[in-house]
PDB file of N, CA and C in Angstrom:
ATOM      1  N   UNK A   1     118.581  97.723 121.144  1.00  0.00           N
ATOM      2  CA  UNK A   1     118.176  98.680 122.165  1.00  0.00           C
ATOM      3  C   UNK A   1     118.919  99.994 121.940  1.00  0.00           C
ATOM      4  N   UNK A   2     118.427 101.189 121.893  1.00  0.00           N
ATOM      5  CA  UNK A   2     119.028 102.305 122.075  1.00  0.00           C
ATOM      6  C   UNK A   2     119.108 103.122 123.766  1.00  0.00           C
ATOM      7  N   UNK A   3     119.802 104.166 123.574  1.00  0.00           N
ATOM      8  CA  UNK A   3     120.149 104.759 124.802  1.00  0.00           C
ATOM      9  C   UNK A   3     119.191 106.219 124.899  1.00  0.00           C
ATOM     10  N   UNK A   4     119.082 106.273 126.107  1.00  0.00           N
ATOM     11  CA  UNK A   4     118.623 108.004 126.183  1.00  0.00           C
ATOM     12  C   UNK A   4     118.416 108.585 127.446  1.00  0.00           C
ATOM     13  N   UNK A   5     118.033 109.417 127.676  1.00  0.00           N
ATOM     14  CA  UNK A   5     117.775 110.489 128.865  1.00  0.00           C
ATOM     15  C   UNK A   5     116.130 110.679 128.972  1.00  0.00           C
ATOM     16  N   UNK A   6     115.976 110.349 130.085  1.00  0.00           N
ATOM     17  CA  UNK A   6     114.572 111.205 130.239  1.00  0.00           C
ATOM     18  C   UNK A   6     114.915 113.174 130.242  1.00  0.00           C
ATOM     19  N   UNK A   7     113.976 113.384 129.270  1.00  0.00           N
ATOM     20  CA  UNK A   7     114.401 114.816 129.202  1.00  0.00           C
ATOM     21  C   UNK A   7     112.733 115.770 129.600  1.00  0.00           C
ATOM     22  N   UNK A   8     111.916 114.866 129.829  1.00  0.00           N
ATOM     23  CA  UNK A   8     110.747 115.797 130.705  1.00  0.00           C
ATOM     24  C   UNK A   8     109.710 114.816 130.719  1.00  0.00           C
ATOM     25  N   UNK A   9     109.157 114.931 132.146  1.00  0.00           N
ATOM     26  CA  UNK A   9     108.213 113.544 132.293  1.00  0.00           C
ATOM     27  C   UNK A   9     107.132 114.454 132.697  1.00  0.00           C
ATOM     28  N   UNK A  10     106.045 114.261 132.426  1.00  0.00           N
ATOM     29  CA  UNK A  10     104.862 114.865 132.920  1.00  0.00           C
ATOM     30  C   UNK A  10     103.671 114.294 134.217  1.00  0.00           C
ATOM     31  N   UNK A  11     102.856 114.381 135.225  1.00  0.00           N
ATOM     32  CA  UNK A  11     101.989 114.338 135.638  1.00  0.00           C
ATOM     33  C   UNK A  11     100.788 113.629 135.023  1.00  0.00           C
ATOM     34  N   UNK A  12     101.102 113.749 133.567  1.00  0.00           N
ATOM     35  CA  UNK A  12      99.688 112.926 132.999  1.00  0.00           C
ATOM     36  C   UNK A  12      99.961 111.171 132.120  1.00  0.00           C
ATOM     37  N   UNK A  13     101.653 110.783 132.981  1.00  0.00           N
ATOM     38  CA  UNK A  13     101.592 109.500 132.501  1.00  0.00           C
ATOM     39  C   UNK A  13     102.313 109.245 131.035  1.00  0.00           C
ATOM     40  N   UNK A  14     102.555 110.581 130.460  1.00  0.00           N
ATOM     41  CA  UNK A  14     103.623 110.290 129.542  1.00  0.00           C
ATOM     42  C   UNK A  14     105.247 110.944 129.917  1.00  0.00           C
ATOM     43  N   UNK A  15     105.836 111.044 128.807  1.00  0.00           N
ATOM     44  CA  UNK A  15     107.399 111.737 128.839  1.00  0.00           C
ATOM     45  C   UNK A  15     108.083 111.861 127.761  1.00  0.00           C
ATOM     46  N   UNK A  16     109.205 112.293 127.882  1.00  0.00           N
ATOM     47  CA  UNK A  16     109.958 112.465 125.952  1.00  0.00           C
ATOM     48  C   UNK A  16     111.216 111.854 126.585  1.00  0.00           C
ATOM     49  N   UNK A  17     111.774 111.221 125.708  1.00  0.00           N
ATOM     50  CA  UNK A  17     113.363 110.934 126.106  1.00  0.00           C
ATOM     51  C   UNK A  17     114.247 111.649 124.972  1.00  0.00           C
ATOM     52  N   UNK A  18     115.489 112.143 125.026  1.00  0.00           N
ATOM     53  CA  UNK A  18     116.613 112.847 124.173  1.00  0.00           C
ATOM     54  C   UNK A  18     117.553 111.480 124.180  1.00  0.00           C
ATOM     55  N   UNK A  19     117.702 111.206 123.041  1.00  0.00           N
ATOM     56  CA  UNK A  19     118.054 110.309 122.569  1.00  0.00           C
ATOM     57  C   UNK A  19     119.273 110.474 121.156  1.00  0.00           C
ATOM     58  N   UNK A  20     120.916 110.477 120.919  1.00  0.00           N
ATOM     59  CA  UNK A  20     121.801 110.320 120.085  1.00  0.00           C
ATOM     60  C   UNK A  20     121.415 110.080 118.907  1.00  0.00           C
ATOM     61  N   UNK A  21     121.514 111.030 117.689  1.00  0.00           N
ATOM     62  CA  UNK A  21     121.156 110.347 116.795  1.00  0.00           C
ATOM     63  C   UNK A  21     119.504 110.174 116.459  1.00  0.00           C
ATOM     64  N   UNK A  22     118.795 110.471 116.928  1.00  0.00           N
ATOM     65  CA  UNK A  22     117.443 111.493 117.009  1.00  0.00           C
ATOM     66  C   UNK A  22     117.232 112.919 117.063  1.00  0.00           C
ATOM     67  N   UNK A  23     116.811 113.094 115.768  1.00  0.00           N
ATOM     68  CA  UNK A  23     116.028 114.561 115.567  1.00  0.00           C
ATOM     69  C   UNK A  23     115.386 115.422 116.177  1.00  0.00           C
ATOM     70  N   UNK A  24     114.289 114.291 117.125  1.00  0.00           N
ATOM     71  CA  UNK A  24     113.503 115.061 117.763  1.00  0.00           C
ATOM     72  C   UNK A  24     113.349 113.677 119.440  1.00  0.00           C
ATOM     73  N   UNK A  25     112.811 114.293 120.032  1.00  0.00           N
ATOM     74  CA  UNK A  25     112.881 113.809 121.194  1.00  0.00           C
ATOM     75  C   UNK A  25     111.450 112.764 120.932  1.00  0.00           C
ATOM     76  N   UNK A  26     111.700 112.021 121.732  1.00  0.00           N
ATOM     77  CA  UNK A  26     110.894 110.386 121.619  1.00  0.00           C
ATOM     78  C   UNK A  26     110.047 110.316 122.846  1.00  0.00           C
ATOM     79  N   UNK A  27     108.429 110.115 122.611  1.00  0.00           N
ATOM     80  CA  UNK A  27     107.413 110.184 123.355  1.00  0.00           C
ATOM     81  C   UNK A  27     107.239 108.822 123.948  1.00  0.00           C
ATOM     82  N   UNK A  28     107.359 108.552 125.179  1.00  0.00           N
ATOM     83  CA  UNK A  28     106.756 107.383 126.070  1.00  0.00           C
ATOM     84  C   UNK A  28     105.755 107.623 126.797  1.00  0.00           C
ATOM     85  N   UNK A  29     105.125 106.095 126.608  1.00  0.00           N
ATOM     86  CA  UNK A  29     103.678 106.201 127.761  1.00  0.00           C
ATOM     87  C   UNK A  29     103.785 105.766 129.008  1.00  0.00           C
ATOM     88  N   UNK A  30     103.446 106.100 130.194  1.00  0.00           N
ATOM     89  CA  UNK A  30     103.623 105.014 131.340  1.00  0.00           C
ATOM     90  C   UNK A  30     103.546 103.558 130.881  1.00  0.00           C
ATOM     91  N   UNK A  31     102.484 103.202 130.402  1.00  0.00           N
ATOM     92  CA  UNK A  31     102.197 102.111 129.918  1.00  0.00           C
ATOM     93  C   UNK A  31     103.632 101.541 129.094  1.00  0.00           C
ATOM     94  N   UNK A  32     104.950 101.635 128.342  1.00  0.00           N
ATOM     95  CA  UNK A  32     106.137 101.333 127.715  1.00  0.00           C
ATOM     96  C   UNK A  32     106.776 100.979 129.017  1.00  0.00           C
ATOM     97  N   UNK A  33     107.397 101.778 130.274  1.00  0.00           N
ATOM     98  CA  UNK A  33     107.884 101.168 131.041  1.00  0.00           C
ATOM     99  C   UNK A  33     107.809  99.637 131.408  1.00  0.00           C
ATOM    100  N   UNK A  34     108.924  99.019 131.865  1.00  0.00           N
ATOM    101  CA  UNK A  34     109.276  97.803 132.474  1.00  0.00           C
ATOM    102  C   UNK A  34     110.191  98.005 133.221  1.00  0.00           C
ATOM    103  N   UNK A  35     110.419  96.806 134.444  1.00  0.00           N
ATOM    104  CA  UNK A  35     110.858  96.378 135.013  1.00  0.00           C
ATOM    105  C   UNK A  35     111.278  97.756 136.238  1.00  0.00           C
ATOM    106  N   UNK A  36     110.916  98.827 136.240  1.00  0.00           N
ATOM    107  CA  UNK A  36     110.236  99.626 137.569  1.00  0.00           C
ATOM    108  C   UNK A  36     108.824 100.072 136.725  1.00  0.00           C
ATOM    109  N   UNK A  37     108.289 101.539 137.490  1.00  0.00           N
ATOM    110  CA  UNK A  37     107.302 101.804 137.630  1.00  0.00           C
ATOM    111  C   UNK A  37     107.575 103.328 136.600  1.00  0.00           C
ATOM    112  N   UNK A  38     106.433 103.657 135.994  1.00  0.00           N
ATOM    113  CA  UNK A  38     106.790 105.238 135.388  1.00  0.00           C
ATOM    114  C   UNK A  38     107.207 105.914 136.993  1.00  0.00           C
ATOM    115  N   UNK A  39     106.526 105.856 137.835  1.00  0.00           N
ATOM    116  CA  UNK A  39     106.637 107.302 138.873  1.00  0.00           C
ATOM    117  C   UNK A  39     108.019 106.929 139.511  1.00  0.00           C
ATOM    118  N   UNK A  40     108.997 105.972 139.491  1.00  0.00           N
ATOM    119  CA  UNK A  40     110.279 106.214 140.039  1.00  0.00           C
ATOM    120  C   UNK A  40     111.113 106.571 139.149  1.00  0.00           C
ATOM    121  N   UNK A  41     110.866 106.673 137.334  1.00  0.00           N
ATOM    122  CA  UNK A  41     111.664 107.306 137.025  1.00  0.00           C
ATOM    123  C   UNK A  41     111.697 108.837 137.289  1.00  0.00           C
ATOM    124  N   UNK A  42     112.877 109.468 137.036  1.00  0.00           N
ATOM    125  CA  UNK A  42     112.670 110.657 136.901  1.00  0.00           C
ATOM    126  C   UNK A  42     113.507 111.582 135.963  1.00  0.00           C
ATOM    127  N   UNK A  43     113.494 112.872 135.646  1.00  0.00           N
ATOM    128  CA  UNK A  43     114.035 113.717 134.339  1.00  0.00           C
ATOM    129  C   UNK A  43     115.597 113.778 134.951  1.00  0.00           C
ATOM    130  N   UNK A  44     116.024 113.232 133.514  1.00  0.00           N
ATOM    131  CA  UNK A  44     117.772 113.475 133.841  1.00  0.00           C
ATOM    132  C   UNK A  44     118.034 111.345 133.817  1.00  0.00           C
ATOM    133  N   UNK A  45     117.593 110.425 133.982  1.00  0.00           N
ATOM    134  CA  UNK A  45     117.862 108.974 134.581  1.00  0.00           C
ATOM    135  C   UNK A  45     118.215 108.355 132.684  1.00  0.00           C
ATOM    136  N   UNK A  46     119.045 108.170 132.617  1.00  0.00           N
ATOM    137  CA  UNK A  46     119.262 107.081 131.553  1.00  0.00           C
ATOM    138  C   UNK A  46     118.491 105.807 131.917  1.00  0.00           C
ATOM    139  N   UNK A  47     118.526 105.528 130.036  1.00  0.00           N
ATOM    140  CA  UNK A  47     117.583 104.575 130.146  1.00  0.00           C
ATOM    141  C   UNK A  47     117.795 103.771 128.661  1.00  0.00           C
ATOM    142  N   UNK A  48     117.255 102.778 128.390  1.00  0.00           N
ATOM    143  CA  UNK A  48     117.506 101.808 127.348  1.00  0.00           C
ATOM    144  C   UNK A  48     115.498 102.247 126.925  1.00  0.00           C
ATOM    145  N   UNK A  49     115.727 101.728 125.466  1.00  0.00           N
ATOM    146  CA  UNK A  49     114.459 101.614 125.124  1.00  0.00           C
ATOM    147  C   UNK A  49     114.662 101.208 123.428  1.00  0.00           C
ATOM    148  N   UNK A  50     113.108 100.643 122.895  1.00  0.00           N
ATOM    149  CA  UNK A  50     113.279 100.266 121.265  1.00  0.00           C
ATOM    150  C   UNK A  50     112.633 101.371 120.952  1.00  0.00           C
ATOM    151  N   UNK A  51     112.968 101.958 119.825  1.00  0.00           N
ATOM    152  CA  UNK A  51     112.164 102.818 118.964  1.00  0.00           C
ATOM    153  C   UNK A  51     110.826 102.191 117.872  1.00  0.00           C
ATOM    154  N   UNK A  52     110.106 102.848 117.731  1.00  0.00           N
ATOM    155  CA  UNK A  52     108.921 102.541 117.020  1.00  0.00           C
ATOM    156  C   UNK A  52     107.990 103.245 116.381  1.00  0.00           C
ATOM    157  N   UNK A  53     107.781 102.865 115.115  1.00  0.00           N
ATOM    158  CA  UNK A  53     106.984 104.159 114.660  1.00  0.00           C
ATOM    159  C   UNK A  53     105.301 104.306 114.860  1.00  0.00           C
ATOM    160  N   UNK A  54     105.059 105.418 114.670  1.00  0.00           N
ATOM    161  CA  UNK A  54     103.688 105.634 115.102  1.00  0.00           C
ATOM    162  C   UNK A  54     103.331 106.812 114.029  1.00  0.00           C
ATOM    163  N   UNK A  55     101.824 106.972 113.907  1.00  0.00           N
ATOM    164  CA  UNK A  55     101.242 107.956 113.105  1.00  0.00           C
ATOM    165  C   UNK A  55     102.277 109.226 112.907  1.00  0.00           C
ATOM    166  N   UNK A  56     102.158 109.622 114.489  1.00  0.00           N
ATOM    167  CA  UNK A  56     103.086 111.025 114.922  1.00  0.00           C
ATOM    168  C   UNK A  56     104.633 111.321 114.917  1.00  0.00           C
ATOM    169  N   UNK A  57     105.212 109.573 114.776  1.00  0.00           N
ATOM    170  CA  UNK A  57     106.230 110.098 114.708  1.00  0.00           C
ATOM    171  C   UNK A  57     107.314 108.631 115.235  1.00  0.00           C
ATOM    172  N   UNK A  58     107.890 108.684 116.178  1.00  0.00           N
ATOM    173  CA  UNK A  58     108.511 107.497 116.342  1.00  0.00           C
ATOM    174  C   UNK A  58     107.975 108.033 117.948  1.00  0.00           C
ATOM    175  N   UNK A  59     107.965 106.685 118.842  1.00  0.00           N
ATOM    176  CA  UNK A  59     107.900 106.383 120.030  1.00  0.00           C
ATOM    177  C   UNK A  59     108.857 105.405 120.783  1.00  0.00           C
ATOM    178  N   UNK A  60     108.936 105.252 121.927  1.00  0.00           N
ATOM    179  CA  UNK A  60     110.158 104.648 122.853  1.00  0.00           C
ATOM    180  C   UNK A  60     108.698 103.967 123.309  1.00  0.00           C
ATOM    181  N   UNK A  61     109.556 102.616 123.629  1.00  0.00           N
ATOM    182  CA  UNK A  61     108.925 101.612 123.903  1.00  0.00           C
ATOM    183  C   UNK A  61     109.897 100.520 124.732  1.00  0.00           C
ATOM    184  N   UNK A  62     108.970  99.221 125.836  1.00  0.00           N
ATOM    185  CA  UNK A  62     109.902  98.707 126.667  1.00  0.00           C
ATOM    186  C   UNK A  62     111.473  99.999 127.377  1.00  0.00           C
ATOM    187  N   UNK A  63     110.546 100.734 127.766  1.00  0.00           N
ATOM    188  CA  UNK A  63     111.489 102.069 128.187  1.00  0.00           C
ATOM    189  C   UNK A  63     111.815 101.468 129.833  1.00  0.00           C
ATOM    190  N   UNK A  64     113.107 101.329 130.433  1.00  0.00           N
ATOM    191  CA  UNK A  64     113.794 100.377 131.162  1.00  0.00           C
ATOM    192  C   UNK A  64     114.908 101.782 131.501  1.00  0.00           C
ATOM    193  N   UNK A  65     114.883 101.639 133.351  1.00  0.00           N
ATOM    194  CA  UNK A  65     115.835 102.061 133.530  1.00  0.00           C
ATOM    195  C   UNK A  65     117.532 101.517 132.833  1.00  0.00           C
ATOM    196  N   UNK A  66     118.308 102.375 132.689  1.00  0.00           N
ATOM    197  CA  UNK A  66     119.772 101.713 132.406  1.00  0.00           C
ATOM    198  C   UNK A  66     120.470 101.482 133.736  1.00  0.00           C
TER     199      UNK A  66
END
């Protein structure tokens, strides 16, 4: 599991997390959340998540409050 920050969540169900040791900031879907809901997180909340790659790039996945 890695660590990170929500660093901007959007209205349309996704978000990026800033994450140590990442280049670029890491795209989550509502759909990756567990164990709350996307709409109680919010920008600034640490959080645990796996990294994963995708066409675009790497993605956060099982994204879990810390």
């Amino acid at each position: 599991m890695m660590n990170g920050i929500i660093k901007k969540k959007t209205d349309k169900g996704f978000g990026f997390i800033k994450s140590e040791g990442q280049e670029k900031d890491l795209f989550f879907h509502s759909n990756s959340v567990v164990g709350t809901t996307f709409d109680q997180l919010n920008e600034g909340d640490n959080v645990t998540f796996e990294a994963e790659d995708s066409p675009k790039g790497k993605n956060a996945v099982n994204v879990q409050r810390a």
